[in-house]
Protein backbone atom coordinates (compact mmCIF):
# COMPACT_ATOMS: atom_id res chain seq x y z
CA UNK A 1 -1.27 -16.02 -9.52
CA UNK A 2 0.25 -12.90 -7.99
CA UNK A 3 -1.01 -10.32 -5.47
CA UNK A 4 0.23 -6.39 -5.50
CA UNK A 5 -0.27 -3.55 -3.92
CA UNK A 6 -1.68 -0.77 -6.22
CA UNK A 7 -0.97 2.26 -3.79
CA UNK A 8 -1.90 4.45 -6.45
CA UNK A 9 -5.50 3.10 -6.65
CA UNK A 10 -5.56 1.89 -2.39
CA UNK A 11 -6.14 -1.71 -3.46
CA UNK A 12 -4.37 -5.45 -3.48
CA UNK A 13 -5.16 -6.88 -7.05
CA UNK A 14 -4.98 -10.47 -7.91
CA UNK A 15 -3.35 -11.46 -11.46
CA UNK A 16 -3.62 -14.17 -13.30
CA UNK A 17 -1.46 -13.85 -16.57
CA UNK A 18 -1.05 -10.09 -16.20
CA UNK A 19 -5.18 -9.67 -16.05
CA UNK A 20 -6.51 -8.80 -12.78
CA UNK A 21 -9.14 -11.16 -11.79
CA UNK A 22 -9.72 -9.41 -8.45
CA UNK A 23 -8.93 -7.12 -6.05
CA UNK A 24 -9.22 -5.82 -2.11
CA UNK A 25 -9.76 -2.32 -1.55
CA UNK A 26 -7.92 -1.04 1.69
CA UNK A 27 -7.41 2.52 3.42
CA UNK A 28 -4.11 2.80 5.17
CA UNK A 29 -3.71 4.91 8.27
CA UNK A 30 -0.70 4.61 9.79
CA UNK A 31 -0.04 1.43 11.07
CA UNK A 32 -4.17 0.07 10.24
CA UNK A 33 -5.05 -1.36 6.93
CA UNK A 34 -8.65 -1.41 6.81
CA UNK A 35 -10.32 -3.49 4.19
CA UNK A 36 -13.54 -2.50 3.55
CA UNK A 37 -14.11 -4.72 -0.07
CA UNK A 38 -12.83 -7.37 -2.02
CA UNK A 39 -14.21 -8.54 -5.13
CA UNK A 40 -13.35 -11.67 -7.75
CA UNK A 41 -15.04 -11.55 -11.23
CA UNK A 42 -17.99 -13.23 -10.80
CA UNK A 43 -17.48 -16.20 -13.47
CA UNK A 44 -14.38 -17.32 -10.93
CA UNK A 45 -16.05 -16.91 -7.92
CA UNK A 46 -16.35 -19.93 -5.87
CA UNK A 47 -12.74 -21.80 -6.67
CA UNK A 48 -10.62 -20.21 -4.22
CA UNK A 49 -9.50 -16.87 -6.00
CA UNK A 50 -10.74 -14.79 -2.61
CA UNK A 51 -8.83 -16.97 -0.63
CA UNK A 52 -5.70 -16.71 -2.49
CA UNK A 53 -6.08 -12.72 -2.33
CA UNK A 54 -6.84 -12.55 1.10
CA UNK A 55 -3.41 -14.92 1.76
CA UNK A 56 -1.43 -12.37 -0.05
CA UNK A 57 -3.09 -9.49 1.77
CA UNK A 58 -2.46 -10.91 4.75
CA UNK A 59 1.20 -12.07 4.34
CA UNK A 60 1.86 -8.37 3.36
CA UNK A 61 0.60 -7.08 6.25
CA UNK A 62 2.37 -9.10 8.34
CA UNK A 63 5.34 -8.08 5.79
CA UNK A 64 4.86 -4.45 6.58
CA UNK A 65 3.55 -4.96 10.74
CA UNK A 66 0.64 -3.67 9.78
CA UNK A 67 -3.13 -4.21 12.05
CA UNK A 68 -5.66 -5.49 9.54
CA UNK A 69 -9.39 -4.31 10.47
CA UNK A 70 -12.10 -6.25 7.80
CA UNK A 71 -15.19 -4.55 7.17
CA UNK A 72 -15.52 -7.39 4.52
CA UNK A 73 -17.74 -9.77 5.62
CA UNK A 74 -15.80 -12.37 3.18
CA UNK A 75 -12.12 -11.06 4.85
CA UNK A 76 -13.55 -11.18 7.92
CA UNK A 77 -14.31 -14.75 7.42
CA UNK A 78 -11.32 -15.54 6.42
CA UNK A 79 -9.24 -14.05 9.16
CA UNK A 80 -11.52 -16.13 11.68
CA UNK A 81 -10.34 -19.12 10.14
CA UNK A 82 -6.86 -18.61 9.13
């Protein structure tokens, strides 16, 4: 499994093999990375995929001292509990 940052397309993706299997849309304004969707394929939802993609958004952001504002319920969530 592997996270990137598409710039080109404003989103994280999560890869599996080369294949994305999901992916976090974000606008970047300066220093604020809003994320305002993320989305697994929906036969892997539910075995940790979304957590794995919000690690590796996360981790960049740190990366890159960047404010992370969810308007994702599900990255919401998982902020509150990392």
């Amino acid at each position: 499994m592997d996270v990137r940052d598409n710039a080109e397309r404003g989103r994280y993706e999560l890869l599996d093999d080369d294949e994305v299997i999901g992916f976090a849309d974000y606008v970047l304004d300066g220093k604020t990375l809003t994320i305002p969707y993320v989305e697994i394929d929906a036969r892997l939802q539910g075995n940790g995929y979304g957590s794995v993609l919000a690690a590796g958004v996360l981790e960049d952001a740190h990366t890159r001292n960047l404010d992370v504002v969810p308007h994702c319920s599900f990255m919401a969530w998982y902020m509150r509990r990392a």
